[in-house]
Protein backbone atom coordinates (compact mmCIF):
# COMPACT_ATOMS: atom_id res chain seq x y z
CA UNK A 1 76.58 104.93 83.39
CA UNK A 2 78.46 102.10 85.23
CA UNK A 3 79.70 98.99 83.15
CA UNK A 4 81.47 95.57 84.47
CA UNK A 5 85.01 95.70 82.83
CA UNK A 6 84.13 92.44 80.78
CA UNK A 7 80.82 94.64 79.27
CA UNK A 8 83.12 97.13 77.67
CA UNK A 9 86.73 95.18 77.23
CA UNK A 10 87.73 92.19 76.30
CA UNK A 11 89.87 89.88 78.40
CA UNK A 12 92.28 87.45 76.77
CA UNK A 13 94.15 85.51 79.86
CA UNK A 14 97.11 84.17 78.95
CA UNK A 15 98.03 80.39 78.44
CA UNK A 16 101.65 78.89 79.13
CA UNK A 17 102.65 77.23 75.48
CA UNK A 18 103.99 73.32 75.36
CA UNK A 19 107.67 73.23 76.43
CA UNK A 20 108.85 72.23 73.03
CA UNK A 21 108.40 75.55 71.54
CA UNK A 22 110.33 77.76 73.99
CA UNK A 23 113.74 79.15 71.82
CA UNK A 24 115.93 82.30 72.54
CA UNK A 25 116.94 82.33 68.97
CA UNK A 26 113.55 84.73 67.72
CA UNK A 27 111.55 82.12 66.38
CA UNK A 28 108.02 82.19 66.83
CA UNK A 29 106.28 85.52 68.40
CA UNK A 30 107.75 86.25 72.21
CA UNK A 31 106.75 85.53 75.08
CA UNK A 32 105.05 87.38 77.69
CA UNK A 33 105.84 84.99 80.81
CA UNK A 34 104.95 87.89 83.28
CA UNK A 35 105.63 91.26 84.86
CA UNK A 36 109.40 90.25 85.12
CA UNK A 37 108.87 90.70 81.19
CA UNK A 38 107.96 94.57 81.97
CA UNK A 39 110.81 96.74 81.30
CA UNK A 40 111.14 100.53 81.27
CA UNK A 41 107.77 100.85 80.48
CA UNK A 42 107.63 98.24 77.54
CA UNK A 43 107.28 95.05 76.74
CA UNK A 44 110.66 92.97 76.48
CA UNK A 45 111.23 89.43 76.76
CA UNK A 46 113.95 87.53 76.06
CA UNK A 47 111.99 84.24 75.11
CA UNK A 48 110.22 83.18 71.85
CA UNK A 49 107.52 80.22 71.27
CA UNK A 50 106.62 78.89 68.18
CA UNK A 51 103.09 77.10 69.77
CA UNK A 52 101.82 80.38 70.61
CA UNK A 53 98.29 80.08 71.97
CA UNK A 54 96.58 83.64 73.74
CA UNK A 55 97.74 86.59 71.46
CA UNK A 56 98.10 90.16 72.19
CA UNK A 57 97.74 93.05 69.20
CA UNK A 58 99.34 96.35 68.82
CA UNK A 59 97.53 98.90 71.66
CA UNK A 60 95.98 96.18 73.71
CA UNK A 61 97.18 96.48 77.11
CA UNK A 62 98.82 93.85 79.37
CA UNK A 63 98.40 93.25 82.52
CA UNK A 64 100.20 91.46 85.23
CA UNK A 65 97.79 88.82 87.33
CA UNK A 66 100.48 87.01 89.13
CA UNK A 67 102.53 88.28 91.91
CA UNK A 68 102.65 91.68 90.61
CA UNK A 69 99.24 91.87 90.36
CA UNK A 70 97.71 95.01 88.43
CA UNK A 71 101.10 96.28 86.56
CA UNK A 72 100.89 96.70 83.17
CA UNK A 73 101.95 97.82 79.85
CA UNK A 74 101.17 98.89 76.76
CA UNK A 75 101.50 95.95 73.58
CA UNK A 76 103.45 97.41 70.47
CA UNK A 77 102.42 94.18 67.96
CA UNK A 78 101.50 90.37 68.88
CA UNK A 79 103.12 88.65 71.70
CA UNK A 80 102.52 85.46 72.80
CA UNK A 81 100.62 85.41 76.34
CA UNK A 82 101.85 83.48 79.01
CA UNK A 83 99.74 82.37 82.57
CA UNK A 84 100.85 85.95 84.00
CA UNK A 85 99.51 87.95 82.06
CA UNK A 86 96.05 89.28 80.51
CA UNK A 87 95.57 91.25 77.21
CA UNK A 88 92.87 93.94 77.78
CA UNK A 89 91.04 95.50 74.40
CA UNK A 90 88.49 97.71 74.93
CA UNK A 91 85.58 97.95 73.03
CA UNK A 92 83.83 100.60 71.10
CA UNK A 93 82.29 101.91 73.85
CA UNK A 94 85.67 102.56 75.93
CA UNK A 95 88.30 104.92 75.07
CA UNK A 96 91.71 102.94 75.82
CA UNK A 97 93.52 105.54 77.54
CA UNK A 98 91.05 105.93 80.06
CA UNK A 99 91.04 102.43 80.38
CA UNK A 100 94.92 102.97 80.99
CA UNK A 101 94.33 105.23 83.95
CA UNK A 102 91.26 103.88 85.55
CA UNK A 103 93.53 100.18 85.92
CA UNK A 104 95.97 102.57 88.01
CA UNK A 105 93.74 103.95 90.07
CA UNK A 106 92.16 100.81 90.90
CA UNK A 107 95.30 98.65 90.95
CA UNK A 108 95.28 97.93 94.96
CA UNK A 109 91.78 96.96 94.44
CA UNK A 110 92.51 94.26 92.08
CA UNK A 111 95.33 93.15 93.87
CA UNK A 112 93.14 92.92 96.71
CA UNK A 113 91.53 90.26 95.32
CA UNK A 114 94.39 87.96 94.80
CA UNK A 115 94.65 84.33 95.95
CA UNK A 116 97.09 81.46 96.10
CA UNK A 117 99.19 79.14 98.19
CA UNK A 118 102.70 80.61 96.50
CA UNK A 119 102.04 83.65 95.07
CA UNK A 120 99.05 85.55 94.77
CA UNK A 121 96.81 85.48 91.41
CA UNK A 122 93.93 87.01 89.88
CA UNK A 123 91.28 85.36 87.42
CA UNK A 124 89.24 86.72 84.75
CA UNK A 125 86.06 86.81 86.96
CA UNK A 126 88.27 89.04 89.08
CA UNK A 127 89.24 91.37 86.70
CA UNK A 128 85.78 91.25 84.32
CA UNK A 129 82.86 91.81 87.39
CA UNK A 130 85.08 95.23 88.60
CA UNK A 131 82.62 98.13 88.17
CA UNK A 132 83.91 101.30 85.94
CA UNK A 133 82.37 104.48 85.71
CA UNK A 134 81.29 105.29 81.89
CA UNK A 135 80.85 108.64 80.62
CA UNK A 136 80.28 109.32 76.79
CA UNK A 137 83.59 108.70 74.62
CA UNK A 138 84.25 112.67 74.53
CA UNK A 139 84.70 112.73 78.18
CA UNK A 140 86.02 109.94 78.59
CA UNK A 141 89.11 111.12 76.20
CA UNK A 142 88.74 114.59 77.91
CA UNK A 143 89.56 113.11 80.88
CA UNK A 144 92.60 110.81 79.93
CA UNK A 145 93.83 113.80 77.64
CA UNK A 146 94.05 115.52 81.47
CA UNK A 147 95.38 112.77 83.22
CA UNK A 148 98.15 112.13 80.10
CA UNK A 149 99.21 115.90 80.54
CA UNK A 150 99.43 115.40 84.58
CA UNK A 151 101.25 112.27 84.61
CA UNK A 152 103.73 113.86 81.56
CA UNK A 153 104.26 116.59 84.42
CA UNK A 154 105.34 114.34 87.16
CA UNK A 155 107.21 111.89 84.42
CA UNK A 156 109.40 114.81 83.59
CA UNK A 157 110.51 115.57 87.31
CA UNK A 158 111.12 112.16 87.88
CA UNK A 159 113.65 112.78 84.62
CA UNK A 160 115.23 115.99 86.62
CA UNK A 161 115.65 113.98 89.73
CA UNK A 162 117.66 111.49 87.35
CA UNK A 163 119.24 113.72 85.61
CA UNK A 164 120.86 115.66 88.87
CA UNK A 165 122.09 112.42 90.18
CA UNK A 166 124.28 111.85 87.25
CA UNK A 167 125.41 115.10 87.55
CA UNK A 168 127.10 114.63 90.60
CA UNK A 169 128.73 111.74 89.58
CA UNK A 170 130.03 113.22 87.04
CA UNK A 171 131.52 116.19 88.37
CA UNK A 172 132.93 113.75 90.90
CA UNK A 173 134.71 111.45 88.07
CA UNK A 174 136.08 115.13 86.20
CA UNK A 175 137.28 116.63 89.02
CA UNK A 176 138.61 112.85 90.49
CA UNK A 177 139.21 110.61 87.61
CA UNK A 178 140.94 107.51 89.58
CA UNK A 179 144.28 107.19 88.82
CA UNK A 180 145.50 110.96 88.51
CA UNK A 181 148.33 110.06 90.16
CA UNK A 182 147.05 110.94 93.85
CA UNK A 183 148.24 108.63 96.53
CA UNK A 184 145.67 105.59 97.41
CA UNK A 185 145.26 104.76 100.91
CA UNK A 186 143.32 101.86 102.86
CA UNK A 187 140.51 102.51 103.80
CA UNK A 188 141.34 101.39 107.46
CA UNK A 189 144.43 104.78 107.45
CA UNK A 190 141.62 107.30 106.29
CA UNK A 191 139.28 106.78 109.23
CA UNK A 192 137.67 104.67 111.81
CA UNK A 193 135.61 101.28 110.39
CA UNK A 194 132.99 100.09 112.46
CA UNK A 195 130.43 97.00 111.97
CA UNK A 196 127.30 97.23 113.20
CA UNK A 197 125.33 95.43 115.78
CA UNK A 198 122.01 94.62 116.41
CA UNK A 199 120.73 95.48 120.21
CA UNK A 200 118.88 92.10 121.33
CA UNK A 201 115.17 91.87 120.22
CA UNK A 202 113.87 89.88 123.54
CA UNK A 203 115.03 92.59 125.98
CA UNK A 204 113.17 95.38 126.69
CA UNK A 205 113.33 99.12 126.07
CA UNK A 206 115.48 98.39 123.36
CA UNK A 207 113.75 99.84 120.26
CA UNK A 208 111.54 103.04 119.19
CA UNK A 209 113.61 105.38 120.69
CA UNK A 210 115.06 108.56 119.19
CA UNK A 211 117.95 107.50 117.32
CA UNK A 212 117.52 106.17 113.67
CA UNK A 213 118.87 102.48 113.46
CA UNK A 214 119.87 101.90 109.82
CA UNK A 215 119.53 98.99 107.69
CA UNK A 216 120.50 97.96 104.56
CA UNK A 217 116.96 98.75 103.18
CA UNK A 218 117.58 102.68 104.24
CA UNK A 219 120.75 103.04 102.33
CA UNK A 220 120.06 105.13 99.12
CA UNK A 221 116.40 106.30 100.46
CA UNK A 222 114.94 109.52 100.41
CA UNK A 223 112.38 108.03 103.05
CA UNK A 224 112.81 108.33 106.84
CA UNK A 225 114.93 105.11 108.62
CA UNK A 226 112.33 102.81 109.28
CA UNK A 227 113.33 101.30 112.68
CA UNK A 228 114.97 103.52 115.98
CA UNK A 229 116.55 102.43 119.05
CA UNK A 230 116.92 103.93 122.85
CA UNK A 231 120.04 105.21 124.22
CA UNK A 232 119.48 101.87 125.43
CA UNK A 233 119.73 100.48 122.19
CA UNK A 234 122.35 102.38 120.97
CA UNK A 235 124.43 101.34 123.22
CA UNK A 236 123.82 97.90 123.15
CA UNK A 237 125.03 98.63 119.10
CA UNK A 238 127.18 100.36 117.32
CA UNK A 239 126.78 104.41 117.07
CA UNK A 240 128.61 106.82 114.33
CA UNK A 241 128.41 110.84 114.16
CA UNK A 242 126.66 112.47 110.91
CA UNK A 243 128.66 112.31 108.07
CA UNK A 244 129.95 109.05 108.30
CA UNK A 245 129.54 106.46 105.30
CA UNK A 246 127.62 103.36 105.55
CA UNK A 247 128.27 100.18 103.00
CA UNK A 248 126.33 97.57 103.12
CA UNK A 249 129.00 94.54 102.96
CA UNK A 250 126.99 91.05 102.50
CA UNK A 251 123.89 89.79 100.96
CA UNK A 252 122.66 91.05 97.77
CA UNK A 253 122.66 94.70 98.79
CA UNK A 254 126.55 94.39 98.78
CA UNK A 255 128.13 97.96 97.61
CA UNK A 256 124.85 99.80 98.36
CA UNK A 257 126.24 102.85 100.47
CA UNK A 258 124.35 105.60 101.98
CA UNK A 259 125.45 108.74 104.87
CA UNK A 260 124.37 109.33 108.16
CA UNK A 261 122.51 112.72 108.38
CA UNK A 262 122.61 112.42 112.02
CA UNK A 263 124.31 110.34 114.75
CA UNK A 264 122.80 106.91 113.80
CA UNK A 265 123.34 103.60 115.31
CA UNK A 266 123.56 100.76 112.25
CA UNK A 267 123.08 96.71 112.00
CA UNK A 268 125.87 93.65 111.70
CA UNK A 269 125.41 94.01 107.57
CA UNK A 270 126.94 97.21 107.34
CA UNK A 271 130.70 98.61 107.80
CA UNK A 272 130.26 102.73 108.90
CA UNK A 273 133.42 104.79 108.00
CA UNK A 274 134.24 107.52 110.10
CA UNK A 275 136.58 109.17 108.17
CA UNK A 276 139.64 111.39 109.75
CA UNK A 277 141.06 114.71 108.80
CA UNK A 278 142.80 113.43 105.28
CA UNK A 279 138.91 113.20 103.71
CA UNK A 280 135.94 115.33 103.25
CA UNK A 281 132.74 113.04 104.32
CA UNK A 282 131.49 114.13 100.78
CA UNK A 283 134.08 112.81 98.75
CA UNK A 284 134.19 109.77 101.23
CA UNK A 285 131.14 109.09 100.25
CA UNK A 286 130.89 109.61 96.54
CA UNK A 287 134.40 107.52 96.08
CA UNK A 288 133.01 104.40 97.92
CA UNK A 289 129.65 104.59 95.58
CA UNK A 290 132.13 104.60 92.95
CA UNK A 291 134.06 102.06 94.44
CA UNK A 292 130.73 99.88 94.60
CA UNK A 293 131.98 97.36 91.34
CA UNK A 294 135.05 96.71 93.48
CA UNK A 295 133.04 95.79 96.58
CA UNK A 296 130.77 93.66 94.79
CA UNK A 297 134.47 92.02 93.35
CA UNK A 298 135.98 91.58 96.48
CA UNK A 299 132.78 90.16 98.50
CA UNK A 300 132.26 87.31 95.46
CA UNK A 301 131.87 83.82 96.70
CA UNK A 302 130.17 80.78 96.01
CA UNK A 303 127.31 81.00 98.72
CA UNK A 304 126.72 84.77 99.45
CA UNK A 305 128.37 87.81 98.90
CA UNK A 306 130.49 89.14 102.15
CA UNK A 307 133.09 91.29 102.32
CA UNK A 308 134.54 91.05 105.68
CA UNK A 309 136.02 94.14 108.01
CA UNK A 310 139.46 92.66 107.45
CA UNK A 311 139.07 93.08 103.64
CA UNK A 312 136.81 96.13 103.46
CA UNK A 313 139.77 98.44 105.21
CA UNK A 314 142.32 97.24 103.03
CA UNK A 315 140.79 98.75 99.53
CA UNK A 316 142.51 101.65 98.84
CA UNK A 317 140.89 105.30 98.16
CA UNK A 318 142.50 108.07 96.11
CA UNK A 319 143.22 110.90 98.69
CA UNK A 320 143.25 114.00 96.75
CA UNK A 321 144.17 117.44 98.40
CA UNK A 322 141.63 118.48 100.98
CA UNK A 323 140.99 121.67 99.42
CA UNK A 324 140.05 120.04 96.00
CA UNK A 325 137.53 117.65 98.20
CA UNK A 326 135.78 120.15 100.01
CA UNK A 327 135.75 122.29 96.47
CA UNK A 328 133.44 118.84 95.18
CA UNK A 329 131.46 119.12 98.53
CA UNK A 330 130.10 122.81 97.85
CA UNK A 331 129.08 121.69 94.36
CA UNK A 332 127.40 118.25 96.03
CA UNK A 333 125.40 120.84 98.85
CA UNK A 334 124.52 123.08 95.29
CA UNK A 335 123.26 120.09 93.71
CA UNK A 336 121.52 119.04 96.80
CA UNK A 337 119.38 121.84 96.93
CA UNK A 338 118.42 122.08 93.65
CA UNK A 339 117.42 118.10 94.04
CA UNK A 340 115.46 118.92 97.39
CA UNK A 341 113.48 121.72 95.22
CA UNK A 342 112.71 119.46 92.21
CA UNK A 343 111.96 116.53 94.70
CA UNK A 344 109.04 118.96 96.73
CA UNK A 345 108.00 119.83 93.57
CA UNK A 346 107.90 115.86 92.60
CA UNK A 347 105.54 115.29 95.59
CA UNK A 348 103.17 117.90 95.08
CA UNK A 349 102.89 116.79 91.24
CA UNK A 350 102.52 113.25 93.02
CA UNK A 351 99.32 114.58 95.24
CA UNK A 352 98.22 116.39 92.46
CA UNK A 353 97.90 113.23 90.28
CA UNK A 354 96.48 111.41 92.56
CA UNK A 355 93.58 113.64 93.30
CA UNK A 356 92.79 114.12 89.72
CA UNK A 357 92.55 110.54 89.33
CA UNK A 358 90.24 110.16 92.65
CA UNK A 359 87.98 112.87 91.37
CA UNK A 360 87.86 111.72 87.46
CA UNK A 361 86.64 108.39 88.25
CA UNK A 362 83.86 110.21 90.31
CA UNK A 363 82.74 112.48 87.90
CA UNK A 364 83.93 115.52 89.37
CA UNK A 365 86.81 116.31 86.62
């Protein structure tokens, strides 16, 4: 059987209380303002009103209709409910963790149907007329029992991926723990600093060519560089050899560092670091993400953050011996091949989610 949402569930939209009652100080029930409210996968706010006017109850789910349309979370006890967000209780007729995995896999859909001259926003007619398939209540919680297990599956990878990027930083801080009485040197003495440059958008046959051109949004990916340039390009900008370190050294990305896995030409808000025979690119690397706090420091200012070149070669690096360096770079390659494993096995658990969810909303689970 097929069922509007607002058949089966009931919609509370929120409602923004009187200014008067807003307080940090806990009194009242908090306030859901929006998905900027969404945390780790709860609810946390850091707001109270003591006008509260839509309410949420423990297991209702709420949902995001602003902006981020179509994220949501689960409610642990009454929260006030601000214009955001919607409360979603299913009725008896609806099992609510189906409910729970049909909203993801019908998320663009509602988001889709967003308007607004700022930001985007979804009504209750919106989210109330979308059609959901209804089998009886036993399949319905066979079906999010299967979906629960899958999504448990892929959670837990996720965890592994975490879990091996703290290990290499910590192997890096108890093999390197700063101030073990190795010599610092400027940056600027270990290797060659470069800044970036953009080739000139208006000419032609300067981009889409073979050579990645990095951003800050690339630094820290797992995902292809988005733009390339020509040799054209490249040399119209600024090119370094694989291995090198990229920091990002204005805007709000300032500190964010990344490596070149091949030669790569780079844009005007990064430094590269080409470093010379006193450091392993590895440990080049991993000291200047750990050297991210003192970046950020250094690049403070009133307007935006910028570090310039002039300051950025003047922070000063432990230089440990080479052989201890290139000891931390065989553990790093270990490490990275257990993390390429676990992250292939993240994507198939990824695909395999995400047909399970296509096929259970079709009956075919």
């Amino acid at each position: 059987m097929t069922a509007t949402l607002a058949d089966v569930c009931k919609i509370t939209m929120g409602q923004a209380p009187t200014g008067d009652s807003y307080n940090d100080r806990g009194e009242g029930l908090p306030l859901i303002a929006g998905a900027g409210d969404f945390k780790g996968g709860t609810l946390s706010p850091n707001k109270f009103t003591t006008k509260p006017g839509k309410v949420s109850k423990a297991d209702d789910i709420v949902l995001s209709i602003r902006a981020s349309i179509g994220a949501k979370v689960w409610s642990d006890g009454e929260y006030c409910l601000g214009r955001g967000v919607a409360a979603l209780r299913p009725g008896p007729q609806l099992d609510n963790q189906y409910l729970w995995h049909w909203l993801s896999r019908y998320e663009r859909e509602l988001a889709s149907k967003g308007r607004g001259a700022t930001f985007l926003q979804v009504n209750k007619t919106d989210i109330g007329e979308m059609p959901i398939e209804l089998p009886s209540l036993p399949e319905q919680r066979r079906v999010a029992a299967i979906l629960n297990y899958a999504d448990a599956l892929r959670g837990k990878r996720i965890q592994v991926l975490a879990h091996l990027d703290i290990l290499g930083q910590s192997i890096f801080q108890e093999m390197f723990a700063f101030g073990d009485g190795w010599a610092s040197v400027p940056i600027g003495e270990l290797g060659q600093v470069t800044t970036g440059k953009t080739p000139p958008t208006a000419a032609d046959g300067m981009f889409g060519g073979p050579i990645p051109f990095v951003t800050p949004g690339d630094l820290g990916s797992r995902q292809a560089v988005v733009r390339s340039v020509t040799k054209a390009g490249a040399a119209a900008s600024r090119v370094v050899r694989r291995g090198s370190t990229f920091v990002c050294c204005i805007g709000a990305t300032i500190g964010k560092v990344g490596a070149a896995t091949e030669p790569s030409a780079f844009n005007q808000q990064i430094n590269a670091v080409d470093w010379g025979d006193q450091i392993d690119d590895a440990y080049g690397f991993a000291a200047l993400k750990m050297l991210k706090p003192l970046i950020i420091a250094r690049g403070a200012s009133t307007t935006m953050p910028l570090l310039p070149k002039g300051q950025f070669v003047k922070i000063e690096v432990p230089v440990p011996p080479i052989d201890l360096q290139r000891a931390f770079a065989e553990r790093v390659r270990a490490i990275a091949g257990q993390r390429e494993l676990v992250f292939t096995a993240s994507e198939s658990d990824e695909a395999l989610f995400a047909s399970l969810q296509s096929r259970a909303f079709r009956g075919e689970l």
